[in-house]
PDB file of N, CA and C in Angstrom:
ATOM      1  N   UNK A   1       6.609  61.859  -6.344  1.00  0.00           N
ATOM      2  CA  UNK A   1       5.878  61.103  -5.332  1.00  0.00           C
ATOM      3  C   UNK A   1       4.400  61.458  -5.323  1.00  0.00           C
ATOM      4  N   UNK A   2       3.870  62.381  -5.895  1.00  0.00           N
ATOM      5  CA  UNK A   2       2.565  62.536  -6.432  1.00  0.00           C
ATOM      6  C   UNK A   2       1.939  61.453  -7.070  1.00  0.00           C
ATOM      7  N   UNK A   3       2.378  60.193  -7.316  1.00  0.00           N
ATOM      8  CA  UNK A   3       1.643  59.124  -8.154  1.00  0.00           C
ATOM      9  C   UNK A   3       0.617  58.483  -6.940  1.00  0.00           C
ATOM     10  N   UNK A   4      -0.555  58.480  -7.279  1.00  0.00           N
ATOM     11  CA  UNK A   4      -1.642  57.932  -6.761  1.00  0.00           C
ATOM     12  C   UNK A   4      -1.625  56.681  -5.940  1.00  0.00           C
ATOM     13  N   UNK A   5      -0.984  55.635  -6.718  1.00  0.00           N
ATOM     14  CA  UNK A   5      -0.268  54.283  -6.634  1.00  0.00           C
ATOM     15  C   UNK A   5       1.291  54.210  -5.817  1.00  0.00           C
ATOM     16  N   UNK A   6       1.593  55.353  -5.198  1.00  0.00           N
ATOM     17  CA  UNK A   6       2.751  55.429  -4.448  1.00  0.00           C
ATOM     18  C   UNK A   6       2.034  55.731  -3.002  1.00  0.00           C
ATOM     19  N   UNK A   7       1.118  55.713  -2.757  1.00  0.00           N
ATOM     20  CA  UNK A   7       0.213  56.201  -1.461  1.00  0.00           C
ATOM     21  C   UNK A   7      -0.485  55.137  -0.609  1.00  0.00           C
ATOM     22  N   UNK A   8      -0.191  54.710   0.719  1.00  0.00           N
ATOM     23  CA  UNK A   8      -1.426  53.933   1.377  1.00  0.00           C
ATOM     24  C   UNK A   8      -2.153  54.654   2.045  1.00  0.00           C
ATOM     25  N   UNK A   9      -3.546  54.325   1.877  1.00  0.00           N
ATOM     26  CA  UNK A   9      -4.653  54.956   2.879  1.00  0.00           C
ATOM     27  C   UNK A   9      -4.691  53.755   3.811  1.00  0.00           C
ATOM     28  N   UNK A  10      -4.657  54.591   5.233  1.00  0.00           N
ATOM     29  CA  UNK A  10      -4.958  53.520   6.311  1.00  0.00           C
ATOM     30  C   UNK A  10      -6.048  54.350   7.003  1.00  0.00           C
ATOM     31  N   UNK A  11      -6.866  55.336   6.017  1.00  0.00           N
ATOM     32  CA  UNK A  11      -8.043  56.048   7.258  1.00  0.00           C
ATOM     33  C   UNK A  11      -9.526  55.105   7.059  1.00  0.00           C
ATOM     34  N   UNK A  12      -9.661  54.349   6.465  1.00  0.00           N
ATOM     35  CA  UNK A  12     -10.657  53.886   6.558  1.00  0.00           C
ATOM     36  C   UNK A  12     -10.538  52.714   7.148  1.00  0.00           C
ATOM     37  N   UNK A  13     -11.508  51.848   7.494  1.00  0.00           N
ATOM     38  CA  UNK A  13     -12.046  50.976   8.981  1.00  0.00           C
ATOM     39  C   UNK A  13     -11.593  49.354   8.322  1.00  0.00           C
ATOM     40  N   UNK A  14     -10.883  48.785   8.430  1.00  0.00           N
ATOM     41  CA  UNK A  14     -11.434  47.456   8.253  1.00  0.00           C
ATOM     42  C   UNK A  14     -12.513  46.703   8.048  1.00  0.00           C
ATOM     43  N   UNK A  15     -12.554  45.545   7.318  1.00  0.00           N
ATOM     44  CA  UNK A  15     -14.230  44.551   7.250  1.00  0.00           C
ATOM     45  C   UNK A  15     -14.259  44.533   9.003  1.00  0.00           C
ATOM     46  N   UNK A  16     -15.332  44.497   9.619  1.00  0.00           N
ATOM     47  CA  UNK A  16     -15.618  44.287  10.781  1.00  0.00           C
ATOM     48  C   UNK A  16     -15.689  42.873  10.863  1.00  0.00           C
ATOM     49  N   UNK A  17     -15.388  42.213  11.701  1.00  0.00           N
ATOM     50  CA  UNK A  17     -15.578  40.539  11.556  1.00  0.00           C
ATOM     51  C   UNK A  17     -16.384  39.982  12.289  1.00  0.00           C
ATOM     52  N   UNK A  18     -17.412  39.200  11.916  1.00  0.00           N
ATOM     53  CA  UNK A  18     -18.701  39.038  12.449  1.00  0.00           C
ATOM     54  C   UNK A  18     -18.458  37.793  14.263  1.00  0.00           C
ATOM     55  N   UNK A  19     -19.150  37.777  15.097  1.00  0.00           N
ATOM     56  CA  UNK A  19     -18.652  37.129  16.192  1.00  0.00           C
ATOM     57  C   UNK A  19     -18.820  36.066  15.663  1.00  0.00           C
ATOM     58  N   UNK A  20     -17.906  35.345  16.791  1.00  0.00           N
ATOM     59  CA  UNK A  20     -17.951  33.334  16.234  1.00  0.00           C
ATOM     60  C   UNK A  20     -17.266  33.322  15.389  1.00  0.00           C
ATOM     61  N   UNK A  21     -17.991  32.360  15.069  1.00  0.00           N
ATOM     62  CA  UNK A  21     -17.423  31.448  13.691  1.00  0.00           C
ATOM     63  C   UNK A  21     -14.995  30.930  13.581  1.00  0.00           C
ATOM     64  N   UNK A  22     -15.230  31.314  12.257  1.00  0.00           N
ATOM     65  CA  UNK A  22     -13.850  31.347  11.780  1.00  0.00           C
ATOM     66  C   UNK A  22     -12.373  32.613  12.992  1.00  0.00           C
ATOM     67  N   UNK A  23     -12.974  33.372  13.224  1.00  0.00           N
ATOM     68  CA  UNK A  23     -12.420  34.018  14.091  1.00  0.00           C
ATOM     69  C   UNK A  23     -12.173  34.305  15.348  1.00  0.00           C
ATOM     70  N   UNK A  24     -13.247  33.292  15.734  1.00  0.00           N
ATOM     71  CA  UNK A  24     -12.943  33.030  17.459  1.00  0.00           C
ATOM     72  C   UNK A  24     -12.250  31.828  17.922  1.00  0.00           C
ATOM     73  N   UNK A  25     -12.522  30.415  16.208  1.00  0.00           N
ATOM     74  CA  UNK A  25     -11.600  29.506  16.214  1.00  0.00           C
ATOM     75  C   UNK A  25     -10.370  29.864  16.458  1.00  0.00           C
ATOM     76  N   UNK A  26      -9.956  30.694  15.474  1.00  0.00           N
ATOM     77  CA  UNK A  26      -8.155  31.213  15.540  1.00  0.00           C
ATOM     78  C   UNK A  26      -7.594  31.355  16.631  1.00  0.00           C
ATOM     79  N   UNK A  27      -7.898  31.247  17.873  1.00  0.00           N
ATOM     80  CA  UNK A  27      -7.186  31.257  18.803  1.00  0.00           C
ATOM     81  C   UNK A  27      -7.071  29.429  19.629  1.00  0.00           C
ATOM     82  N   UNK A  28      -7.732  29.095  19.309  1.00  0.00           N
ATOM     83  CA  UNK A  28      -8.167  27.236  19.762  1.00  0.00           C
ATOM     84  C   UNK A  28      -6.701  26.318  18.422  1.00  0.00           C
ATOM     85  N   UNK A  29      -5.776  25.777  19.383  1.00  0.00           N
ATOM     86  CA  UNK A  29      -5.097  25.034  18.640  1.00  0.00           C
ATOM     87  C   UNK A  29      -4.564  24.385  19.672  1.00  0.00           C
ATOM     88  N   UNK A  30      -3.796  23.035  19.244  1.00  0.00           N
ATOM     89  CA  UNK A  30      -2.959  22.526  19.794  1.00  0.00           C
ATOM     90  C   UNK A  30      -1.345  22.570  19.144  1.00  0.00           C
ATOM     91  N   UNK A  31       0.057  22.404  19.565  1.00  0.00           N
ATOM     92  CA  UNK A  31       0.973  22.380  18.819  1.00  0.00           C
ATOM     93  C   UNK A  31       1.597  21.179  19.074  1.00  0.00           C
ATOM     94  N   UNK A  32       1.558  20.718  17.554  1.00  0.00           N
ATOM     95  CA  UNK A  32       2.188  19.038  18.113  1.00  0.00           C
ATOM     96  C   UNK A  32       4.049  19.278  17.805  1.00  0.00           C
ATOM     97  N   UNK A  33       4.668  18.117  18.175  1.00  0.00           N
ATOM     98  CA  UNK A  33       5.851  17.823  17.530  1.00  0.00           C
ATOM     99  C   UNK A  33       5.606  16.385  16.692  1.00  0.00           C
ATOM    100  N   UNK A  34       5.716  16.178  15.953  1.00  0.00           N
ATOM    101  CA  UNK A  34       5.696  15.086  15.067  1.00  0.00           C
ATOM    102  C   UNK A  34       7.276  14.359  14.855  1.00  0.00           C
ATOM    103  N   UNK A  35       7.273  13.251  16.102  1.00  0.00           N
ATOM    104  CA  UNK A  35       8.447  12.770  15.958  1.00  0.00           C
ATOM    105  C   UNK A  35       8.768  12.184  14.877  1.00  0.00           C
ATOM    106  N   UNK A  36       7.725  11.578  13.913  1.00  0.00           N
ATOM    107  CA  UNK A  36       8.380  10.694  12.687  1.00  0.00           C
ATOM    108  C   UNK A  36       9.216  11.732  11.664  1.00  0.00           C
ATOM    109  N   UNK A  37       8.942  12.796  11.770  1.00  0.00           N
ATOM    110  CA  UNK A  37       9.981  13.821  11.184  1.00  0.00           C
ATOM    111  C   UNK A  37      10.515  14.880  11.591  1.00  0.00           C
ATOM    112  N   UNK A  38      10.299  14.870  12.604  1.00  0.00           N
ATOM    113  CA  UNK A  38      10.763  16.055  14.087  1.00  0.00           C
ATOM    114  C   UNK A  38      10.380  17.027  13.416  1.00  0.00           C
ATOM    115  N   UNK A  39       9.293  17.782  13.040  1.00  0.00           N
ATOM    116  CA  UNK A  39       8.591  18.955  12.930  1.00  0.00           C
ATOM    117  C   UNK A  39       7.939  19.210  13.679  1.00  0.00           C
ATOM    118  N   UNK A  40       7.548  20.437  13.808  1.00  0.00           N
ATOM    119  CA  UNK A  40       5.988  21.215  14.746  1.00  0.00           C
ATOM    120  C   UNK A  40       5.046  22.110  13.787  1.00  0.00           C
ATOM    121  N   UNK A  41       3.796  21.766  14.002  1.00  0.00           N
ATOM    122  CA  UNK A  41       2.728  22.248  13.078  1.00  0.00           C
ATOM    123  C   UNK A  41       1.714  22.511  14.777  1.00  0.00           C
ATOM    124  N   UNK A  42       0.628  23.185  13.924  1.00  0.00           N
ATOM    125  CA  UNK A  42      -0.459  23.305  14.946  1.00  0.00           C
ATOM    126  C   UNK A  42      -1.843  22.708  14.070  1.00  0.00           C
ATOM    127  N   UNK A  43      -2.163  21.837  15.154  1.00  0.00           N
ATOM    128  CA  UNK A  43      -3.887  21.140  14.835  1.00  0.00           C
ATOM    129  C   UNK A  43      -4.660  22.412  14.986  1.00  0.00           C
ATOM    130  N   UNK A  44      -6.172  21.666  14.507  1.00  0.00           N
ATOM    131  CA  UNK A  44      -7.338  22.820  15.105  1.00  0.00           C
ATOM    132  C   UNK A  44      -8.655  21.848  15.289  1.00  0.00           C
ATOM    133  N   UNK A  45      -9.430  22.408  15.800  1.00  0.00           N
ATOM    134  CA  UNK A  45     -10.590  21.453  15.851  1.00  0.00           C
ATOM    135  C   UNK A  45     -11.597  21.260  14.452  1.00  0.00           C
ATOM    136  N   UNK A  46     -11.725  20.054  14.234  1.00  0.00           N
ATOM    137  CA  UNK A  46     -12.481  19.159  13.279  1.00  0.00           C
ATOM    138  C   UNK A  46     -13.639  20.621  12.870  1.00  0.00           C
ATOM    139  N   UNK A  47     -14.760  20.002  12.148  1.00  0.00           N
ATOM    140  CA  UNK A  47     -15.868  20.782  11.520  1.00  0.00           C
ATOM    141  C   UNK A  47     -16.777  20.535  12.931  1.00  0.00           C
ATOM    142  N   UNK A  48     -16.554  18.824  13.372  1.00  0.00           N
ATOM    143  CA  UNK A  48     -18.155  18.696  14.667  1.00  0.00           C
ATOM    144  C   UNK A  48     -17.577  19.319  15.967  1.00  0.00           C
ATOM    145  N   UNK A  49     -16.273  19.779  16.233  1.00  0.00           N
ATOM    146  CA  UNK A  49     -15.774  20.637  17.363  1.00  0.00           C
ATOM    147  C   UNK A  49     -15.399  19.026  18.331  1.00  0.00           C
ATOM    148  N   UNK A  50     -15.247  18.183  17.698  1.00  0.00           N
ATOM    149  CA  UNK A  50     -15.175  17.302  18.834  1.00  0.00           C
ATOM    150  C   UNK A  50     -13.946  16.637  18.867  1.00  0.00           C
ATOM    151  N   UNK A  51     -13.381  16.858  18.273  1.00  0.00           N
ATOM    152  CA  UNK A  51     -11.214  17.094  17.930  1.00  0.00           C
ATOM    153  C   UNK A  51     -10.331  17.628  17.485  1.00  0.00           C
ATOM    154  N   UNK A  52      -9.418  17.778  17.791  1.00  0.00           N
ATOM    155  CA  UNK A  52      -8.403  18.111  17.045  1.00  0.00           C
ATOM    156  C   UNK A  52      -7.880  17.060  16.086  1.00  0.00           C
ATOM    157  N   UNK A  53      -7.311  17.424  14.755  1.00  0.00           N
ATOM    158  CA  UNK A  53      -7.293  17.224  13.896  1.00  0.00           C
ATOM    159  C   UNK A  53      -6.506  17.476  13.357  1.00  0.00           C
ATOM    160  N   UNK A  54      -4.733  16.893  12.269  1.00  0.00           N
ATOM    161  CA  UNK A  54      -3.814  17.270  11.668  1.00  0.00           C
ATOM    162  C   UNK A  54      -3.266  16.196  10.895  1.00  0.00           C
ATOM    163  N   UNK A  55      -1.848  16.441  10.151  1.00  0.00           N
ATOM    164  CA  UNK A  55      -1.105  16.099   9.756  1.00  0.00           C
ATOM    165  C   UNK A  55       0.326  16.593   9.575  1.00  0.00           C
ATOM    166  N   UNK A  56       0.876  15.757   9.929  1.00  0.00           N
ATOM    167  CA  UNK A  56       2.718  15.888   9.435  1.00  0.00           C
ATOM    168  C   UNK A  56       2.677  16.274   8.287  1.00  0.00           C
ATOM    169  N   UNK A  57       3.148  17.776   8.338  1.00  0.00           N
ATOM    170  CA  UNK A  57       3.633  18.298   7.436  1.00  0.00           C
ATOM    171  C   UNK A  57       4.376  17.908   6.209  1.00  0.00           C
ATOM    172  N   UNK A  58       5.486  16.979   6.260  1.00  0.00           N
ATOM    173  CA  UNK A  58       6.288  16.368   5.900  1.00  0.00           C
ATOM    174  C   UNK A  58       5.308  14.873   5.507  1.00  0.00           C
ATOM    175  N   UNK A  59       5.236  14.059   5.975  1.00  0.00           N
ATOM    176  CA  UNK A  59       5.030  12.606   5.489  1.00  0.00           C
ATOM    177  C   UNK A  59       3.277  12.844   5.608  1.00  0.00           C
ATOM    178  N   UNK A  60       2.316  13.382   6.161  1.00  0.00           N
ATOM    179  CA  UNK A  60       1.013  13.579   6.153  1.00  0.00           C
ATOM    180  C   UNK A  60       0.721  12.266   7.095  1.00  0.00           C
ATOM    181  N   UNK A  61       1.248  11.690   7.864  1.00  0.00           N
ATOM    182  CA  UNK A  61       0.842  11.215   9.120  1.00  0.00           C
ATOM    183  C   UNK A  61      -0.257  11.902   9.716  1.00  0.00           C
ATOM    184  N   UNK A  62      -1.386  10.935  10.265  1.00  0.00           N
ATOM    185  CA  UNK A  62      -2.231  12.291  10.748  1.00  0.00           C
ATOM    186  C   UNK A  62      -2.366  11.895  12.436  1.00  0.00           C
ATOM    187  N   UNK A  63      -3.026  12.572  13.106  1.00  0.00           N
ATOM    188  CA  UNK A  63      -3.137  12.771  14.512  1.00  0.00           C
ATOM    189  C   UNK A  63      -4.546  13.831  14.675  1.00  0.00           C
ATOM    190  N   UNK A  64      -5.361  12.747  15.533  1.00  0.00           N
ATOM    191  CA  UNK A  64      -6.646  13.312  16.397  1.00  0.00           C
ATOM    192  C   UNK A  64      -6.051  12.828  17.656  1.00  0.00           C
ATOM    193  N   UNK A  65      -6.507  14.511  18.558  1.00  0.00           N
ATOM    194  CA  UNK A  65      -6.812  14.533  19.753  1.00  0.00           C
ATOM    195  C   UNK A  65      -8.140  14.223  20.172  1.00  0.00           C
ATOM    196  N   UNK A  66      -9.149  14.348  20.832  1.00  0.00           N
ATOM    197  CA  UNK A  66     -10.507  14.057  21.329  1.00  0.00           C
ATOM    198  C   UNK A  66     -10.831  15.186  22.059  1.00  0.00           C
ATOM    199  N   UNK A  67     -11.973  15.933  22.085  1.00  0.00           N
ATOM    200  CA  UNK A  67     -12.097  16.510  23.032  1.00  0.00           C
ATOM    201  C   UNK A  67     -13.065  16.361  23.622  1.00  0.00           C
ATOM    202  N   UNK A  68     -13.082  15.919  25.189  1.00  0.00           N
ATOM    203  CA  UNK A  68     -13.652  15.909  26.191  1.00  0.00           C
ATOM    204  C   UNK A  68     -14.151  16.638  27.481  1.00  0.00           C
ATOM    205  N   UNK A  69     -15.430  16.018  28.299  1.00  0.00           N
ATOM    206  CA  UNK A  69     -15.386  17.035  29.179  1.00  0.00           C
ATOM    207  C   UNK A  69     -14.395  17.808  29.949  1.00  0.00           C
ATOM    208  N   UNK A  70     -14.769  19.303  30.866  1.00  0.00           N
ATOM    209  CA  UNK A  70     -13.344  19.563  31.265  1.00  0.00           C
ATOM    210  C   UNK A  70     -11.923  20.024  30.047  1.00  0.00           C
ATOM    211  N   UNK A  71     -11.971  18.950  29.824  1.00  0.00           N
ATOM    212  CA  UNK A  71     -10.583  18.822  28.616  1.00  0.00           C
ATOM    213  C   UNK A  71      -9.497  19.008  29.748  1.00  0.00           C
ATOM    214  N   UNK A  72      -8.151  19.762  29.220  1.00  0.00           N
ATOM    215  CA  UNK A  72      -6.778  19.876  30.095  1.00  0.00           C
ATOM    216  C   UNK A  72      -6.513  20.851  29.994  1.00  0.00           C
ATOM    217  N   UNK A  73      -5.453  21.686  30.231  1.00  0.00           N
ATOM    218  CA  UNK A  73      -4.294  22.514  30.371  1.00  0.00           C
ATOM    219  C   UNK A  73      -3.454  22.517  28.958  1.00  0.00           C
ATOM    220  N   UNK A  74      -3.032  21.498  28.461  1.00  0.00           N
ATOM    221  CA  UNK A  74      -1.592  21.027  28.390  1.00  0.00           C
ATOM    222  C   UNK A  74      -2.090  21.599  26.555  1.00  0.00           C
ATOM    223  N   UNK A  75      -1.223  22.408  25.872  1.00  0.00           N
ATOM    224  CA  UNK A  75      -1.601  22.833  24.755  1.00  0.00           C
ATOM    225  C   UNK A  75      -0.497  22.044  23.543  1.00  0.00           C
ATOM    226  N   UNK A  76       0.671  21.780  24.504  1.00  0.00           N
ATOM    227  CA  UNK A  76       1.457  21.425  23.910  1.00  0.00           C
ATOM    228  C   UNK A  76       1.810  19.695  23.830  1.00  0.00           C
ATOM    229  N   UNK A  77       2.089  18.868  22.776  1.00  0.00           N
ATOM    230  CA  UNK A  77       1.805  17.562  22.329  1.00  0.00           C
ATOM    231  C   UNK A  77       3.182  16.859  21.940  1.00  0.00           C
ATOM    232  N   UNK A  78       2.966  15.482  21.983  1.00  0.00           N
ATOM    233  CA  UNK A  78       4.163  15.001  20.861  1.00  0.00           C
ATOM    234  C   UNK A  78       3.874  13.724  20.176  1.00  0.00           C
ATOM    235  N   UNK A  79       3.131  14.055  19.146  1.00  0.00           N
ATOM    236  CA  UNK A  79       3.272  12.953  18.346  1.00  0.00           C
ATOM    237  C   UNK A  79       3.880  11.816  17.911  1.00  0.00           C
ATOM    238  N   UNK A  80       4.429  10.152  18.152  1.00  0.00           N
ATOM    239  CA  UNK A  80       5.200   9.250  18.068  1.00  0.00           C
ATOM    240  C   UNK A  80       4.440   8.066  17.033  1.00  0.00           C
TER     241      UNK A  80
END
């Protein structure tokens, strides 16, 4: 068990991840159900932040939400 390659180091730090961007998105989604094939996927918002944005997994049906002032609550969707 002396092989170099049999060892993880976990003492050093992670990339630090810069604020914004890609990593503050990751928490912003919606979860649809996509009745034309009864799946669930999760949207995310477009590049201009001004929808959500997806497709059925399965058949690539797509689905925009809008986002508006305020906006809602409701995270959860169903696509028909």
């Amino acid at each position: 068990m002396n092989d170099p390659g049999s060892q993880l180091d976990l003492s050093s730090d992670a990339k630090p991840t810069p604020p914004g961007g890609e990593a503050e998105r990751q928490g912003r989604f919606l979860g649809v159900t996509f009745e034309c094939c009864g799946v669930y996927a999760r949207i995310y918002p477009n590049a201009a932040g001004d929808a959500y944005e997806g497709r059925c997994p399965r058949c690539m049906k797509s689905v925009r939400v809008g986002i508006g002032p305020g906006g809602g609550s409701a995270r959860f969707y169903t696509a028909s």
